[in-house]
C-alpha atoms as a PDB file:
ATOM      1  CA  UNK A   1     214.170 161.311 117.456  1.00  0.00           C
ATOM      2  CA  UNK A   2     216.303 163.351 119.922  1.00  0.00           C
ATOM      3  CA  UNK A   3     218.611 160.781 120.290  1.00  0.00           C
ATOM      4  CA  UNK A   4     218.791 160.195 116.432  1.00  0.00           C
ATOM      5  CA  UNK A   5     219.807 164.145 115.851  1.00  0.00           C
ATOM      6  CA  UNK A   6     222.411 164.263 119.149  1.00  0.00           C
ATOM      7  CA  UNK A   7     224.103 160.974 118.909  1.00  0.00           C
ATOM      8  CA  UNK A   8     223.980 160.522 114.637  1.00  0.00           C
ATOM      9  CA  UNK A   9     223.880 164.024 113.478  1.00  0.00           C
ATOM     10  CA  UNK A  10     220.468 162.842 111.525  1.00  0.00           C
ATOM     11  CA  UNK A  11     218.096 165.720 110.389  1.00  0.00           C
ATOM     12  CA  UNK A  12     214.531 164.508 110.535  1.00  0.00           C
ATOM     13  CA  UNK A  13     211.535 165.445 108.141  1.00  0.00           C
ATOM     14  CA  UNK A  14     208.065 165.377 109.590  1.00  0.00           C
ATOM     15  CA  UNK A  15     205.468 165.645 106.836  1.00  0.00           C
ATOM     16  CA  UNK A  16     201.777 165.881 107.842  1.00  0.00           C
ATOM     17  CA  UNK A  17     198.284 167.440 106.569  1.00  0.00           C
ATOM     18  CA  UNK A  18     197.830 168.249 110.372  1.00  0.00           C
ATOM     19  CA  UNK A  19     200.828 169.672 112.299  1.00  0.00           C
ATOM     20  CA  UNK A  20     201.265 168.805 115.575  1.00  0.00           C
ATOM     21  CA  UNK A  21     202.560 170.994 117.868  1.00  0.00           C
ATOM     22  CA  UNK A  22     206.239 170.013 118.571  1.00  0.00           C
ATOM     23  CA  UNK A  23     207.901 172.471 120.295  1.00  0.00           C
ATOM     24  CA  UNK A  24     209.100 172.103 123.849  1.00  0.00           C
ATOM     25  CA  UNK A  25     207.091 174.295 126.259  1.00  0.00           C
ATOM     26  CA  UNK A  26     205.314 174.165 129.549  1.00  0.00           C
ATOM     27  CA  UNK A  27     202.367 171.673 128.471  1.00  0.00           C
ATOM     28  CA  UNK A  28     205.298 169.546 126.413  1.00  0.00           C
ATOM     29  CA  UNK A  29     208.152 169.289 128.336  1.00  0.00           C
ATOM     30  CA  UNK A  30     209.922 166.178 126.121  1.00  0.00           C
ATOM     31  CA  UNK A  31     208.996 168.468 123.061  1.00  0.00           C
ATOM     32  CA  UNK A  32     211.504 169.387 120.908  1.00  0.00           C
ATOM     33  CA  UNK A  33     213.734 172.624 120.179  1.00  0.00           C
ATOM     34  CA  UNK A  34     215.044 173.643 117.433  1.00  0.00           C
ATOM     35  CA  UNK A  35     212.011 173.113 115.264  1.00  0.00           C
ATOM     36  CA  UNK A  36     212.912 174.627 112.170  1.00  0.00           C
ATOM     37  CA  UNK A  37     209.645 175.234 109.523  1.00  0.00           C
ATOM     38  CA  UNK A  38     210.817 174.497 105.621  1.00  0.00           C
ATOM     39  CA  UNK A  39     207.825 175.921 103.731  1.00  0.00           C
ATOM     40  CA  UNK A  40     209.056 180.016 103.761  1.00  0.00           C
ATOM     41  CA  UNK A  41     205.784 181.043 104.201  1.00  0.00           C
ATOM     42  CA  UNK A  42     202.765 178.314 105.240  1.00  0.00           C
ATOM     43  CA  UNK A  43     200.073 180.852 105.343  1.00  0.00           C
ATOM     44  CA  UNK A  44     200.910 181.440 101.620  1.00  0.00           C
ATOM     45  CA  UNK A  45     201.253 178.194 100.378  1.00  0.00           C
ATOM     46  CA  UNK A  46     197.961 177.438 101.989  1.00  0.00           C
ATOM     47  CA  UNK A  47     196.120 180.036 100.482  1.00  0.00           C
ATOM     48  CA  UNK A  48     197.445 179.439  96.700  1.00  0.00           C
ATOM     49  CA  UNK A  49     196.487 175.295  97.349  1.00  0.00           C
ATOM     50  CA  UNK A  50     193.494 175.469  98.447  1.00  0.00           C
ATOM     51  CA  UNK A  51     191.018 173.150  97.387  1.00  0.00           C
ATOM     52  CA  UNK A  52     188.223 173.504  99.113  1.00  0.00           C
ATOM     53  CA  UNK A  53     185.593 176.334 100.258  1.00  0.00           C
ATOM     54  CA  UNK A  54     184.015 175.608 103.704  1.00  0.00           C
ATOM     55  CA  UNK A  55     180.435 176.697 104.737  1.00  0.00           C
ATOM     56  CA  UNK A  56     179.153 176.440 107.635  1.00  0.00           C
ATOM     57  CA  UNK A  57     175.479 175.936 108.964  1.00  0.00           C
ATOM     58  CA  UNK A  58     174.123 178.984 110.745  1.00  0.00           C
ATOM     59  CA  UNK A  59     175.024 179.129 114.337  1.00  0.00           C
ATOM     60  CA  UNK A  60     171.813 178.991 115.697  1.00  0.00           C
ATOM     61  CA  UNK A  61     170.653 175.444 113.922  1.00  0.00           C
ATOM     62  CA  UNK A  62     171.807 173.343 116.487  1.00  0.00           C
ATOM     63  CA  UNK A  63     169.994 170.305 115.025  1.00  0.00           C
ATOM     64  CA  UNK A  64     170.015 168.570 111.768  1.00  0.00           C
ATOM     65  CA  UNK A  65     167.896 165.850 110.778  1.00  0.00           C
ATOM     66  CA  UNK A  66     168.496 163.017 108.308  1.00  0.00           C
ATOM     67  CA  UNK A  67     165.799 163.486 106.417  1.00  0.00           C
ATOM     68  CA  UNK A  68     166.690 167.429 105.952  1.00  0.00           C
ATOM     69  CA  UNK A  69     170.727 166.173 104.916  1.00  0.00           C
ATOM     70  CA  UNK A  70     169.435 163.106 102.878  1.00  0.00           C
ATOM     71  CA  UNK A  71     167.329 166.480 101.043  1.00  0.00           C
ATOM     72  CA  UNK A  72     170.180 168.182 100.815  1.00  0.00           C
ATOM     73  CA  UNK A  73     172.260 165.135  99.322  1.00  0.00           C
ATOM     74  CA  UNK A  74     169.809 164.399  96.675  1.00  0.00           C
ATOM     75  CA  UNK A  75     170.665 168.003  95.514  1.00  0.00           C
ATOM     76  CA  UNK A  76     173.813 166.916  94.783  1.00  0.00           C
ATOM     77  CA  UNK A  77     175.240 163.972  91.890  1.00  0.00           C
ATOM     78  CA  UNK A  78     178.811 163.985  93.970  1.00  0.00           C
ATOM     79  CA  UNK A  79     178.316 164.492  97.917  1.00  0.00           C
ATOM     80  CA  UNK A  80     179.668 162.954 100.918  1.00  0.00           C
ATOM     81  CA  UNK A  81     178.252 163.409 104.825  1.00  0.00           C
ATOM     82  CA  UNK A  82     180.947 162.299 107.167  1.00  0.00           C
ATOM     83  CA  UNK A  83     178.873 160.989 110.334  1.00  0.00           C
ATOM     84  CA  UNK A  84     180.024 160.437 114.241  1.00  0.00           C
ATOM     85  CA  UNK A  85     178.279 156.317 114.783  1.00  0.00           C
ATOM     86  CA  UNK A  86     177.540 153.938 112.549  1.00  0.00           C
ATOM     87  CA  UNK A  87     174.136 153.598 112.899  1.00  0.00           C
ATOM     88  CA  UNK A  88     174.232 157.158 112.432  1.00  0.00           C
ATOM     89  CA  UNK A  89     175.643 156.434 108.645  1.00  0.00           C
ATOM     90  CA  UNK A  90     173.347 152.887 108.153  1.00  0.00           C
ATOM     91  CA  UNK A  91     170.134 154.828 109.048  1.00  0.00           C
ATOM     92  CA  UNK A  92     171.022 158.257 106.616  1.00  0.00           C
ATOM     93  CA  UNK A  93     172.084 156.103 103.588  1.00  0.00           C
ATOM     94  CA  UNK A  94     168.884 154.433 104.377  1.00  0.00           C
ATOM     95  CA  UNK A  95     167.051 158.081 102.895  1.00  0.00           C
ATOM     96  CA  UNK A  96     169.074 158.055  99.875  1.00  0.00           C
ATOM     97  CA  UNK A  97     168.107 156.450  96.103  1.00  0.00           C
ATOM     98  CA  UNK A  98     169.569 153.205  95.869  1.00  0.00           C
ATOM     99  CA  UNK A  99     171.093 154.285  93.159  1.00  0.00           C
ATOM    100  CA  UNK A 100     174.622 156.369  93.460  1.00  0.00           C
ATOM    101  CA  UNK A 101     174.159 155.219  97.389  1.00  0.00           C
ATOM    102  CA  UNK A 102     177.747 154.305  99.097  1.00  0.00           C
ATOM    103  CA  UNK A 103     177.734 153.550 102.786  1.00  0.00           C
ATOM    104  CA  UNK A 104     180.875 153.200 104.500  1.00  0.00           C
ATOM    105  CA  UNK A 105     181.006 152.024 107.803  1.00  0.00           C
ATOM    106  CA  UNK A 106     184.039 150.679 109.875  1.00  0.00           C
ATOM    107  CA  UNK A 107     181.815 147.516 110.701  1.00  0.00           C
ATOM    108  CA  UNK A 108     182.406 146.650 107.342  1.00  0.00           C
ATOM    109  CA  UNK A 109     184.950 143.905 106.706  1.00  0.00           C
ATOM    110  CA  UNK A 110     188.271 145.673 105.157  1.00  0.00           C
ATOM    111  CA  UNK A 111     187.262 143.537 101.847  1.00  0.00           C
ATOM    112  CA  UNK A 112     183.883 144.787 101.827  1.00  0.00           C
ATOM    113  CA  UNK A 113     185.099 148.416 102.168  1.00  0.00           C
ATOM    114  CA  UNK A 114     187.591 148.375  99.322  1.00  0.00           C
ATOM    115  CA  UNK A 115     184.838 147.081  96.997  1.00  0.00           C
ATOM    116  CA  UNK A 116     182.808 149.875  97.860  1.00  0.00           C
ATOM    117  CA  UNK A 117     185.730 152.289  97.448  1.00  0.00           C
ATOM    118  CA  UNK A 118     186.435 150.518  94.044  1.00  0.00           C
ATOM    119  CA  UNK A 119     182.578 150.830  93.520  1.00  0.00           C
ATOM    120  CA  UNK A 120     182.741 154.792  94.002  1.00  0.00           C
ATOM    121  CA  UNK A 121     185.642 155.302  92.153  1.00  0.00           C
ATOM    122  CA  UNK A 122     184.384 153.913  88.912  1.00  0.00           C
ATOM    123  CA  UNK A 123     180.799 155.830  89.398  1.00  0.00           C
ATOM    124  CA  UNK A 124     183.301 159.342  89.746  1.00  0.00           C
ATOM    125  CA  UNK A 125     185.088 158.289  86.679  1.00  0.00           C
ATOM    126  CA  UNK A 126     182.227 157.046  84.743  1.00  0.00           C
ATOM    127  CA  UNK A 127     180.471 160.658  85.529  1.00  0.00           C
ATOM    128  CA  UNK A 128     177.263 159.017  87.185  1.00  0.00           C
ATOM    129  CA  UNK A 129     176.050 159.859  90.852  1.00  0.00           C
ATOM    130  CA  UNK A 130     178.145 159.189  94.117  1.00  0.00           C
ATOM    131  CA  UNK A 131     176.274 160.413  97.055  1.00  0.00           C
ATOM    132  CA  UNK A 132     178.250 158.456  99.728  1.00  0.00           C
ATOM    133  CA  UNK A 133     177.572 158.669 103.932  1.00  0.00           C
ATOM    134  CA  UNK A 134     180.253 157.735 105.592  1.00  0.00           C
ATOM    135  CA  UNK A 135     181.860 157.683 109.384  1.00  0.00           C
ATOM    136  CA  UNK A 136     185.562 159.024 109.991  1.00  0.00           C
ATOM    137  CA  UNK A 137     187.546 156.226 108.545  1.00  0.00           C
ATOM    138  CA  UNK A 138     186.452 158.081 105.084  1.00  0.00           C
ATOM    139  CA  UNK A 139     188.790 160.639 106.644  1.00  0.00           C
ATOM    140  CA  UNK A 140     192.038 158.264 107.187  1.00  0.00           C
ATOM    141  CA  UNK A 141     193.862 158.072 103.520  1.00  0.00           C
ATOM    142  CA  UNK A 142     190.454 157.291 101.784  1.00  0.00           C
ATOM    143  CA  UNK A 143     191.680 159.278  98.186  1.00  0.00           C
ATOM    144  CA  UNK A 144     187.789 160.339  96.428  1.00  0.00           C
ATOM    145  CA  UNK A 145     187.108 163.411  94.894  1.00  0.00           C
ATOM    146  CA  UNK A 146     183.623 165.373  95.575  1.00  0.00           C
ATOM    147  CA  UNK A 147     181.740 168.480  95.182  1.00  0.00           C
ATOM    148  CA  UNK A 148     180.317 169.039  98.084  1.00  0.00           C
ATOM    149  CA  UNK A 149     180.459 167.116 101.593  1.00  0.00           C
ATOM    150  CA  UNK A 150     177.794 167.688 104.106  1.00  0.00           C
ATOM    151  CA  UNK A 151     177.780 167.981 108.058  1.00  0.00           C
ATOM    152  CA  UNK A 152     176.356 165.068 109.536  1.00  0.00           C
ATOM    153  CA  UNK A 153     173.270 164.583 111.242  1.00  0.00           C
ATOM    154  CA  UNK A 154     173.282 165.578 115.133  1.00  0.00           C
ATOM    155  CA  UNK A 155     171.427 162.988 116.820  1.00  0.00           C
ATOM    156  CA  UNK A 156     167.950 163.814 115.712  1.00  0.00           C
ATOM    157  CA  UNK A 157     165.269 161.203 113.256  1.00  0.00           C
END
């Protein structure tokens, strides 16, 4: 990219939901200067965007159990728990009605996942119940629209 601006004049655009930090300094020597932010005022245009309203779980419950999330999803006709393993995700959707249940899991074949993701988006547009448990690959360009979305379990049955 440095080369691109000092030997072609370019101008580069970086556009992410998660801004790295590109400036040159101490811990990033080969950063870059000149880093010039387009968005007048960020804190702003976050505010007036935003979507969602996060809650956390009180500090001191340091321990969640499936059965007391799978509860908590049942409460819920459009909810999503984003879990850290996949046996983690297997064993919670295990506690949910079969019915509205989506599991996604990145042991899933990529055919297998997009007719689960075709799956969920028809029960969202059809109005009916979409409680879906889930690892992190839910979080990489996976476009569903929920209510609510749970903390996952930590490690306790």
């Amino acid at each position: 990219m440095k080369s691109l601006v000092a030997d072609f004049g370019c101008t580069i655009v970086l556009s992410t939901a998660t801004q790295p930090a590109l400036n040159v300094r101490d811990a990033l020597p080969q950063g870059l200067r000149s880093v010039t932010e387009i968005a007048t005022d960020p804190k702003r245009l976050h505010r007036a965007l935003r979507r969602v309203r996060v809650e956390w779980p009180p500090a001191d419950e340091t321990t969640t159990s499936y059965a007391d999330i799978a509860r908590d999803m049942k409460s819920h006709d459009r909810v999503l728990a984003i879990v850290h393993l996949r046996q983690d995700a297997r064993v919670l959707a295990e506690q949910l009605p079969v019915d509205g249940r989506f599991h996604l899991s990145a042991l899933m074949c990529p055919a297998h996942r997009r007719r689960t993701l075709a799956a969920m988006t028809r029960a969202l547009a059809e109005g009916r119940v979409c409680r879906t448990v889930s690892t992190q690959l839910v979080e990489a360009g996976v476009d569903i629209e929920l209510s609510c979305c749970l903390p996952g379990a930590r490690r306790t049955r």
